[in-house]
C-alpha atoms as a PDB file:
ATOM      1  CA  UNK A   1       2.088  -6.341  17.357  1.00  0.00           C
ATOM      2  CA  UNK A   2      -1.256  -6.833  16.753  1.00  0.00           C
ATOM      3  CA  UNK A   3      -3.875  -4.184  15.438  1.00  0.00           C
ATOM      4  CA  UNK A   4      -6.564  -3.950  18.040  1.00  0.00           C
ATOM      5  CA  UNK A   5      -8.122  -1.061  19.941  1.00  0.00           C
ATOM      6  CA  UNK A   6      -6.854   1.609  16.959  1.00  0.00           C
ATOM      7  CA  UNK A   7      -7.437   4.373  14.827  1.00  0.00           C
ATOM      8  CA  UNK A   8      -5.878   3.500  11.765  1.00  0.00           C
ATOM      9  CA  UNK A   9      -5.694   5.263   8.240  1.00  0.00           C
ATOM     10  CA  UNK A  10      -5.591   3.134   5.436  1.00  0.00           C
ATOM     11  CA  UNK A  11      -5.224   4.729   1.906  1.00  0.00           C
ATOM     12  CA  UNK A  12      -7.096   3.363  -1.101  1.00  0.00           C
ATOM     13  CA  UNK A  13      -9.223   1.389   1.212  1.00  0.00           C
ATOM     14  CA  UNK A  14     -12.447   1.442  -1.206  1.00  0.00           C
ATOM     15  CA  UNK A  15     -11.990  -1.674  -2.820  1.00  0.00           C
ATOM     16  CA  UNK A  16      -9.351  -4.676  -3.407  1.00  0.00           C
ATOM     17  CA  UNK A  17      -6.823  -5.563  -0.818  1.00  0.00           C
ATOM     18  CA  UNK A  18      -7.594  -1.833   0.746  1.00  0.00           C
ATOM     19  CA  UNK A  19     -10.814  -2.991   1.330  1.00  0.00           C
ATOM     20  CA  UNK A  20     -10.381  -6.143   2.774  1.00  0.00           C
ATOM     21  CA  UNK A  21      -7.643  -4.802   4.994  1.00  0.00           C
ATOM     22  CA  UNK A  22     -10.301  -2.048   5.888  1.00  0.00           C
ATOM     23  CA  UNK A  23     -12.696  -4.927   6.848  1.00  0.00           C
ATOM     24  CA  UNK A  24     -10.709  -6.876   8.592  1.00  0.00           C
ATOM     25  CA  UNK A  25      -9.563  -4.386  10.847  1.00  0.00           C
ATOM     26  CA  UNK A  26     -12.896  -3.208  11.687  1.00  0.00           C
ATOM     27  CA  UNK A  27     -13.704  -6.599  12.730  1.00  0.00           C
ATOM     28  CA  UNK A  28     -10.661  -6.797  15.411  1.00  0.00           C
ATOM     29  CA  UNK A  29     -12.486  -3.415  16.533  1.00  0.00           C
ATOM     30  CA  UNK A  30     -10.586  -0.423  15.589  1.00  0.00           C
ATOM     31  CA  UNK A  31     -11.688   2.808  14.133  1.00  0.00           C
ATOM     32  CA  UNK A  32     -10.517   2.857  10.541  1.00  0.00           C
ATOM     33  CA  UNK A  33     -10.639   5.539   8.792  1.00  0.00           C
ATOM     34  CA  UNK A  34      -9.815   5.393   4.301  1.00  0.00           C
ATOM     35  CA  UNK A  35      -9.443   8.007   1.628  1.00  0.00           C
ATOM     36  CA  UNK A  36      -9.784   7.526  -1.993  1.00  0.00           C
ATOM     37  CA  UNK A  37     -10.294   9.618  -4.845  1.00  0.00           C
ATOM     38  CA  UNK A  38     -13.305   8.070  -5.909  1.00  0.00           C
ATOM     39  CA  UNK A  39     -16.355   9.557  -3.829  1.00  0.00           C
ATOM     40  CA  UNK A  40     -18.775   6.589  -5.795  1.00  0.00           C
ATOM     41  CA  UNK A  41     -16.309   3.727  -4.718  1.00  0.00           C
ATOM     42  CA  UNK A  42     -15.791   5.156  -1.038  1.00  0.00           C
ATOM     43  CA  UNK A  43     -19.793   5.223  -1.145  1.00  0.00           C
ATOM     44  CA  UNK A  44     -20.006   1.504  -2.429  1.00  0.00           C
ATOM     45  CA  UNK A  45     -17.236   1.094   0.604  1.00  0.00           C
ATOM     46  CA  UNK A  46     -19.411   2.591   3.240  1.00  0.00           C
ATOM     47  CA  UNK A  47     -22.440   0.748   2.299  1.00  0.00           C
ATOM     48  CA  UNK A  48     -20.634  -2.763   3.346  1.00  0.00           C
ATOM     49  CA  UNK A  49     -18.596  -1.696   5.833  1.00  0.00           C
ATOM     50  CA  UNK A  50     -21.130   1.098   7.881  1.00  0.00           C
ATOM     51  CA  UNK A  51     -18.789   1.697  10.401  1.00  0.00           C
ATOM     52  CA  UNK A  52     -15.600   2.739   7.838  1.00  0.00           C
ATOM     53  CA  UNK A  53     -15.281   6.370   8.120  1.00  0.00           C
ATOM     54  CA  UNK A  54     -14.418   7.579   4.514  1.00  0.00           C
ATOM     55  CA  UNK A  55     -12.543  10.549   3.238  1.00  0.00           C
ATOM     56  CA  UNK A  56     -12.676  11.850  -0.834  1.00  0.00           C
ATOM     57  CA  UNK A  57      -8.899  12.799  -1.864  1.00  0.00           C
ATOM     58  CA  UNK A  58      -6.904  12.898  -4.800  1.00  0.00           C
ATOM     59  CA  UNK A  59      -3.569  11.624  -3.531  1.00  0.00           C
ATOM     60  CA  UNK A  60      -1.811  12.942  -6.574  1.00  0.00           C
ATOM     61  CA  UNK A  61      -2.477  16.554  -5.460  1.00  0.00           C
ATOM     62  CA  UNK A  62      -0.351  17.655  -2.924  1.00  0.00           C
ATOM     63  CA  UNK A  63      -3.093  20.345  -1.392  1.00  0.00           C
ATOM     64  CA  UNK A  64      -5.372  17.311  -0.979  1.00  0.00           C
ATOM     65  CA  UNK A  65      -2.826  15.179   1.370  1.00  0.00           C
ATOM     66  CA  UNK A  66      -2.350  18.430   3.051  1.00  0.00           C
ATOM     67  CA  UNK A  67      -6.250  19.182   3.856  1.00  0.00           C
ATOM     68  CA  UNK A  68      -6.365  15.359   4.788  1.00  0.00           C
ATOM     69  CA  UNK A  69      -3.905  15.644   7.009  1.00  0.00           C
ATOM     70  CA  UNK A  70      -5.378  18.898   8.924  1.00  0.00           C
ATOM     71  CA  UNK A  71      -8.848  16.931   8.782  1.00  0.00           C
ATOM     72  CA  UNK A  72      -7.168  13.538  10.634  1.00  0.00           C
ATOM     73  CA  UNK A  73      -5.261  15.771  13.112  1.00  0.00           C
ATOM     74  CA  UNK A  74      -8.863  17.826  13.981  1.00  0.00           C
ATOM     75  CA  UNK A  75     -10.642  14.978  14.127  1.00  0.00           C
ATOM     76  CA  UNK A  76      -8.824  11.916  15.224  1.00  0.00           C
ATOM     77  CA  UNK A  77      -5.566  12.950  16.997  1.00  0.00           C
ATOM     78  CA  UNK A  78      -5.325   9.042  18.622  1.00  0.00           C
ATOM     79  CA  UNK A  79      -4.463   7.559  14.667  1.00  0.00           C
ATOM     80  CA  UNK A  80      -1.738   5.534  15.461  1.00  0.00           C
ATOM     81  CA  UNK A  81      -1.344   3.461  12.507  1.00  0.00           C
ATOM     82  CA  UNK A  82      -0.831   4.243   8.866  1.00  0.00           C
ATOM     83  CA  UNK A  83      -1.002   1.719   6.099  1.00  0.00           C
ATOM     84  CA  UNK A  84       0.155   3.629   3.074  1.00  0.00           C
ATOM     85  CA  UNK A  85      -1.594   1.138   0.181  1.00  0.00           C
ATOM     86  CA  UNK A  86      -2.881   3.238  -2.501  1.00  0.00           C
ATOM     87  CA  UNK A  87      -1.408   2.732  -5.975  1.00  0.00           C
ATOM     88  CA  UNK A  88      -2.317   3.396  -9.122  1.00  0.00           C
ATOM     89  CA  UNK A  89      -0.527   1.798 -12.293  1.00  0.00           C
ATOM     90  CA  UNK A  90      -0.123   2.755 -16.254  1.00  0.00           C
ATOM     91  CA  UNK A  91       0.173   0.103 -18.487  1.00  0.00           C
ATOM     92  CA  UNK A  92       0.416   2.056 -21.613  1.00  0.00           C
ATOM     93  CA  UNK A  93       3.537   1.867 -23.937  1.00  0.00           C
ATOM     94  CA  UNK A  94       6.148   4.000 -22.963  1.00  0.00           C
ATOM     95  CA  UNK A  95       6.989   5.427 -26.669  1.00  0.00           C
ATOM     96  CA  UNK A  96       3.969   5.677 -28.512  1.00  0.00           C
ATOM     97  CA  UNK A  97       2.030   6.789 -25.670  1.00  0.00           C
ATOM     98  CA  UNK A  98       1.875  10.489 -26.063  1.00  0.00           C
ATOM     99  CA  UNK A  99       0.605  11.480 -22.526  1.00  0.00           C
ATOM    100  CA  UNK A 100       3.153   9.206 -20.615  1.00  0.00           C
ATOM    101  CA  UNK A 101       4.894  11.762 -18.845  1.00  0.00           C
ATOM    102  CA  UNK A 102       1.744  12.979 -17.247  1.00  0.00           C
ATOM    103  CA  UNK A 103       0.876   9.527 -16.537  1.00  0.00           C
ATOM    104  CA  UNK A 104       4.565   9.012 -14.812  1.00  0.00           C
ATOM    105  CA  UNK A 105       4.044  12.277 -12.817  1.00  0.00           C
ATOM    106  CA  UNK A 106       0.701  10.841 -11.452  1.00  0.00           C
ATOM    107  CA  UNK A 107       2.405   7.773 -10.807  1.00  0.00           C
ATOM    108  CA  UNK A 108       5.192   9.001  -8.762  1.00  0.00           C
ATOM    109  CA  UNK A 109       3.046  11.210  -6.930  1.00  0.00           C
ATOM    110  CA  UNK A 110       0.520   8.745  -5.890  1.00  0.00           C
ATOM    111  CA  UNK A 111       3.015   5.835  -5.777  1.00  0.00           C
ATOM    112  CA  UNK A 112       5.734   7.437  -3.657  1.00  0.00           C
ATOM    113  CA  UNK A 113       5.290  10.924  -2.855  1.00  0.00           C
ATOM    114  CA  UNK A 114       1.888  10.355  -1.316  1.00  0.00           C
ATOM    115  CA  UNK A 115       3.012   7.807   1.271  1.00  0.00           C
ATOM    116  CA  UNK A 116       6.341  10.017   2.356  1.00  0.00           C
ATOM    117  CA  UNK A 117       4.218  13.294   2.186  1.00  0.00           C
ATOM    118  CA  UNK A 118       1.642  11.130   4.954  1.00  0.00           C
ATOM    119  CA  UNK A 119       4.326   9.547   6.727  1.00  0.00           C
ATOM    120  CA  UNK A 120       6.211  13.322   7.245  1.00  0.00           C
ATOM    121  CA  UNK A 121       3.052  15.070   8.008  1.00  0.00           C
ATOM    122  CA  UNK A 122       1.546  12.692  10.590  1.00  0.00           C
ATOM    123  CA  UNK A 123       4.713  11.152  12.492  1.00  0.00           C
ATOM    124  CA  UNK A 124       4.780  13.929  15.011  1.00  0.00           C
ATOM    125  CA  UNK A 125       1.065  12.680  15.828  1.00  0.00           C
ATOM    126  CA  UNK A 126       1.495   9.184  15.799  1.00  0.00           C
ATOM    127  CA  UNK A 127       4.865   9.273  17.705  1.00  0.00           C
ATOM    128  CA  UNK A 128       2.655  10.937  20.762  1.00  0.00           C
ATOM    129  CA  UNK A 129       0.122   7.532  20.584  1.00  0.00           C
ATOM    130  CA  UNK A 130       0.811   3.976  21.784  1.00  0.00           C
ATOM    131  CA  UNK A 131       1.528   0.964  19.314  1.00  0.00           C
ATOM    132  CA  UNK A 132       2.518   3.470  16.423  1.00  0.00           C
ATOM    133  CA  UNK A 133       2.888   1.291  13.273  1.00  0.00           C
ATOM    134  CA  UNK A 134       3.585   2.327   9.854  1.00  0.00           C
ATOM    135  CA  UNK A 135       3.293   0.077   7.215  1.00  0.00           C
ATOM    136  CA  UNK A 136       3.793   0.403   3.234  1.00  0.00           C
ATOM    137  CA  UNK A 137       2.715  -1.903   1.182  1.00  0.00           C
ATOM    138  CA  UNK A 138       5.042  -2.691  -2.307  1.00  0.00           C
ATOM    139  CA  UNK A 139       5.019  -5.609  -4.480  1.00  0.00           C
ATOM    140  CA  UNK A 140       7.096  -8.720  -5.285  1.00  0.00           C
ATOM    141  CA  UNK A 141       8.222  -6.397  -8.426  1.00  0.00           C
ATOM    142  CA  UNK A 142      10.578  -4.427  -6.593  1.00  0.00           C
ATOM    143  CA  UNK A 143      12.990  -7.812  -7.163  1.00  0.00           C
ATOM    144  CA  UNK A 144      11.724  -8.649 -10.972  1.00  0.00           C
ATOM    145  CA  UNK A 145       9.930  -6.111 -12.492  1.00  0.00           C
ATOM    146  CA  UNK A 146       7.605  -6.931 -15.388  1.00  0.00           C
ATOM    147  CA  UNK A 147       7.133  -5.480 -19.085  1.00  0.00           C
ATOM    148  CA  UNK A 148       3.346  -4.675 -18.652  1.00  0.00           C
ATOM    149  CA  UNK A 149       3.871  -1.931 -15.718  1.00  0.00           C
ATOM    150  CA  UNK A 150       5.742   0.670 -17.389  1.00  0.00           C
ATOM    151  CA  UNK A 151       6.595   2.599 -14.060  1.00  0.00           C
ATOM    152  CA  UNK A 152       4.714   0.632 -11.194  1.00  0.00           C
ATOM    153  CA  UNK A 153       8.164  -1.886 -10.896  1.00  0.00           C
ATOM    154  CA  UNK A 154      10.413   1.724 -10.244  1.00  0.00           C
ATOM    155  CA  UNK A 155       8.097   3.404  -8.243  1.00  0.00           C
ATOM    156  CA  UNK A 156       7.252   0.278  -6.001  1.00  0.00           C
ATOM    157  CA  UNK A 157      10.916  -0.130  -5.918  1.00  0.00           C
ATOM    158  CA  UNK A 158      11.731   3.658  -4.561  1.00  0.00           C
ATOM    159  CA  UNK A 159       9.000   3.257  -1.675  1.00  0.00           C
ATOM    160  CA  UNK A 160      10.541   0.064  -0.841  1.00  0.00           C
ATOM    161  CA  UNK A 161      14.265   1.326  -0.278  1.00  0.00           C
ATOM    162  CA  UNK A 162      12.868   4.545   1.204  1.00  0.00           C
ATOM    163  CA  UNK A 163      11.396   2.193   3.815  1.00  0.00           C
ATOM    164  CA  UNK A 164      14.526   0.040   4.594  1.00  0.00           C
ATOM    165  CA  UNK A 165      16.114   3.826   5.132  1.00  0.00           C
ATOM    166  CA  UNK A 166      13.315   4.909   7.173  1.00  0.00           C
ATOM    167  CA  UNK A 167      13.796   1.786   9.232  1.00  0.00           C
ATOM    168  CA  UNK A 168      17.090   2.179   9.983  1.00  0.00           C
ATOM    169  CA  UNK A 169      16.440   6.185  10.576  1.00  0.00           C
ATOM    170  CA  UNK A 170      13.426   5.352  13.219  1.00  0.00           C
ATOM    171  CA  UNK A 171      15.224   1.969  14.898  1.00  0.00           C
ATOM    172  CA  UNK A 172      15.505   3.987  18.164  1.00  0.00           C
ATOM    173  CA  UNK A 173      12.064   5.417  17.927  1.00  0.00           C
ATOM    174  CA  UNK A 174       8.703   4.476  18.782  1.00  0.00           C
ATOM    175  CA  UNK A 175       7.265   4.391  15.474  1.00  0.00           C
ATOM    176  CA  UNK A 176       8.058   0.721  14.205  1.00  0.00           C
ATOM    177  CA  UNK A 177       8.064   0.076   9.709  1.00  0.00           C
ATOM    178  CA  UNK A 178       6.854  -2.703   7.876  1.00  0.00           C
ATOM    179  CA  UNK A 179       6.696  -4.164   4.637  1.00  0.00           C
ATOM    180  CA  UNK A 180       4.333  -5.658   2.685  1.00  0.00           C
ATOM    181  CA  UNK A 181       4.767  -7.091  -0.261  1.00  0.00           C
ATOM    182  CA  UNK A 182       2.051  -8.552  -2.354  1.00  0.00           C
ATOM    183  CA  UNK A 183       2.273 -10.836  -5.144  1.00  0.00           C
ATOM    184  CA  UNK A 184      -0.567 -11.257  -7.955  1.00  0.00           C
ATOM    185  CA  UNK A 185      -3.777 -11.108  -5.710  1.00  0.00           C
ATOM    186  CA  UNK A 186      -7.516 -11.468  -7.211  1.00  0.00           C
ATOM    187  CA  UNK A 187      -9.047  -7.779  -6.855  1.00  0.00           C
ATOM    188  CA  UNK A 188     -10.612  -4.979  -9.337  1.00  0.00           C
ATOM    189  CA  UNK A 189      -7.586  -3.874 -10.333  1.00  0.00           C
ATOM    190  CA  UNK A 190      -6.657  -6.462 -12.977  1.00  0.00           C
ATOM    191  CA  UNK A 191     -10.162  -5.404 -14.604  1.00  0.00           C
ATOM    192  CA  UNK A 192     -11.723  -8.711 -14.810  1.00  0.00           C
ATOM    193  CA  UNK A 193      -8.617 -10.297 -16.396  1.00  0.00           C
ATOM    194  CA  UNK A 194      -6.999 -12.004 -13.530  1.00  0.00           C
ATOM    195  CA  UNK A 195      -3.699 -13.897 -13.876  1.00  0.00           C
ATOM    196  CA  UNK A 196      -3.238 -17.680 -13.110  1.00  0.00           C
ATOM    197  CA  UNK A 197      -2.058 -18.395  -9.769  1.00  0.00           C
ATOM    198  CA  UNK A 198      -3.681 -15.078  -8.043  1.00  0.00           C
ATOM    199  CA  UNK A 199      -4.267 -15.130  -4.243  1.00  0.00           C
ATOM    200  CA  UNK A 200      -7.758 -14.076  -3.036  1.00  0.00           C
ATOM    201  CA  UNK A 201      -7.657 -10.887  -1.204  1.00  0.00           C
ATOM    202  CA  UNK A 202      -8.752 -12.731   2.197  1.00  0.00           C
ATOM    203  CA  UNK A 203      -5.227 -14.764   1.895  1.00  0.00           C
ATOM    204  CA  UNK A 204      -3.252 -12.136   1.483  1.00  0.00           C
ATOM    205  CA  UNK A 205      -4.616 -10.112   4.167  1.00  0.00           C
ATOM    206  CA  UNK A 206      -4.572 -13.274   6.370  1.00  0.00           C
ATOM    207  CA  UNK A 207      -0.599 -13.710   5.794  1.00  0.00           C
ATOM    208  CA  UNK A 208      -0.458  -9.489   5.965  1.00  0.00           C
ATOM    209  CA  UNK A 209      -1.966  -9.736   9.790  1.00  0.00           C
ATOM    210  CA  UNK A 210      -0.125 -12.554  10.494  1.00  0.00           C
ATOM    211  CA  UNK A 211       3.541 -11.102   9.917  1.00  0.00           C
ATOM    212  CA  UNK A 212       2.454  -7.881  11.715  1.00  0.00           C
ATOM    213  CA  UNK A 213       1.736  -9.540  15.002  1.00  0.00           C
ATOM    214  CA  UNK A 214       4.988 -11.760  14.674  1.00  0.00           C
ATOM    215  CA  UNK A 215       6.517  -8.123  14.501  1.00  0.00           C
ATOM    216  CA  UNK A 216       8.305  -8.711  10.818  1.00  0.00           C
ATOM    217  CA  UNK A 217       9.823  -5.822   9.215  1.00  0.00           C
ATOM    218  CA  UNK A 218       9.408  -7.281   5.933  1.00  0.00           C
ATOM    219  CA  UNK A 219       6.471  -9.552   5.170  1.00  0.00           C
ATOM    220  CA  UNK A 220       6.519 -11.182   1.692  1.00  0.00           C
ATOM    221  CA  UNK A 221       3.350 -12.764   0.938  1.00  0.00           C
ATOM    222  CA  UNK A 222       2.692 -15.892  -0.671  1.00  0.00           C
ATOM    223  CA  UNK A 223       4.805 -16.646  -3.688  1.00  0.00           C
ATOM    224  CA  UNK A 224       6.823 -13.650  -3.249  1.00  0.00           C
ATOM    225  CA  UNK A 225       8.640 -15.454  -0.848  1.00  0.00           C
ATOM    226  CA  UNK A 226       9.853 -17.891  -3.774  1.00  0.00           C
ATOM    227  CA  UNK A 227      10.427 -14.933  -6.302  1.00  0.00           C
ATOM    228  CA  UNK A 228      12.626 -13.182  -3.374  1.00  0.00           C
ATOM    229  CA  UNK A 229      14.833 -16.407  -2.948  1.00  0.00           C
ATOM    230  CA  UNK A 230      15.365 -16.910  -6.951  1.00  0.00           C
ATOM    231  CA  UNK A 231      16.201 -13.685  -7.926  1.00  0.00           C
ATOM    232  CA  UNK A 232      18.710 -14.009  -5.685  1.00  0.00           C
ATOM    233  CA  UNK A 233      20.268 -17.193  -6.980  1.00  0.00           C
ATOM    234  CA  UNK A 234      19.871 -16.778 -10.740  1.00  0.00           C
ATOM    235  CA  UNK A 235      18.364 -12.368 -11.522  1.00  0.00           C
ATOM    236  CA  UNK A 236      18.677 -13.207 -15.311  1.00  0.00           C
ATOM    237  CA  UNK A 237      16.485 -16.192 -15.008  1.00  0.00           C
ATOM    238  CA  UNK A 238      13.804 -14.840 -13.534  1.00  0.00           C
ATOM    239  CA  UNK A 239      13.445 -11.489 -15.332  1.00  0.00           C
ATOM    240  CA  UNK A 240      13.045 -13.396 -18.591  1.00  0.00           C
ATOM    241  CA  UNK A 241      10.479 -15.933 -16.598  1.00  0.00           C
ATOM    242  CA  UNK A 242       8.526 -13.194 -15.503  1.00  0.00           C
ATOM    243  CA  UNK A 243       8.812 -11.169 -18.572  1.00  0.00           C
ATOM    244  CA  UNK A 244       7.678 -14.238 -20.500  1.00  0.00           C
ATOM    245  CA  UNK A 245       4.226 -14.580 -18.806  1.00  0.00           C
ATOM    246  CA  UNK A 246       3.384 -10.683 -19.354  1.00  0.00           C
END
């Protein structure tokens, strides 16, 4: 299916892929609607993209999804598409770092509760609406997880089987699930330092919109397409490969 003529909610749409997702839909004419925790970045966000309709919330706080939630249903009771993309990772060392645990809790909640909290909360409105599309977006690190993300790899990893689950648990409903998963793409979040080989953000959203019109459950981006194919053949291989370039 193609995204046209929707409201859609896009989570951590104030900059990187979030916000090029954001602009791109706006483009094809749909209301879109982000949240962020950041109420300077969602500002930033607003002052390039007018017509983005921003929201300040803290996903790791469950009483912030839930007044969210109450605001979209209010407000815009047509959503009908969810794109679940806000993540947040620690790349602190898991022994020495003496706030880790705190850092894991924030992880998981914004990680993976977040996006089954929203996807709970707002299926019973999005079921009503036409074209209902969830989509989650992981990472090519659910298959080889690297050194430098000290919970990112596992918590990418639980959204992505919770998805295959909630495929299977929907099939006969008319909410369809998707995939994404993103390799190493050029954005913010790699704080100026970005890796060799790194999509832009307009590719990957390209290849994103792409796979959702052709109706793909899972849409593996790029190089993650490779990555998915030689894990398969030789796991050892390619954890010490990726591991090596961390």
């Amino acid at each position: 299916m193609e995204i046209f003529n929707s409201t859609v909610i896009i989570t951590g749409g104030s900059s990187g892929i979030g916000f090029e997702i954001c602009k791109r839909l706006l483009q094809k004419g749909n209301t879109v609607i982000t949240c962020s925790g950041s109420a300077e970045k969602l500002g930033e966000a607003k002052k390039q993209l007018p017509d983005l309709i921003t929201y300040q919330c803290d996903l790791s706080q469950l009483a912030e999804c839930e007044k969210f939630v109450k605001w979209t249903a209010l407000n815009f009771p047509s959503v009908n598409v969810l794109i679940n993309n806000a993540a947040t990772a620690t790349r602190s060392d898991f022994i020495s770092d003496a706030a880790i645990i705190e850092k894991l809790e924030k992880e998981i909640a914004v990680n993976f509760k977040a996006p089954v909290y929203l996807i709970k909360s707002l299926y019973p409105l999005m079921a009503k609406n036409n074209r209902a599309l969830i989509v989650n977006i992981t990472s090519g690190l659910v298959y080889v997880p690297t050194k430098k993300y000290t919970f990112y790899n596992a918590t990418k990893s639980a959204l992505h089987s919770f998805t295959q689950v909630l495929r299977l648990q929907l099939q006969q409903q008319n909410v369809k699930i998707t995939e994404v998963l993103f390799p190493v793409v050029d954005t913010p979040w790699h704080n100026g330092k970005v890796p060799k080989g790194a999509i832009s953000a307009e590719d990957a959203v390209d290849e994103m919109l792409r796979g959702i019109k052709d109706d793909k459950a899972e849409i593996r981006i790029s190089k993650v397409k490779l990555l998915y194919f030689l894990n398969r053949i030789a796991p050892d291989f390619m954890f010490k490969k990726i591991n090596s370039m961390s």
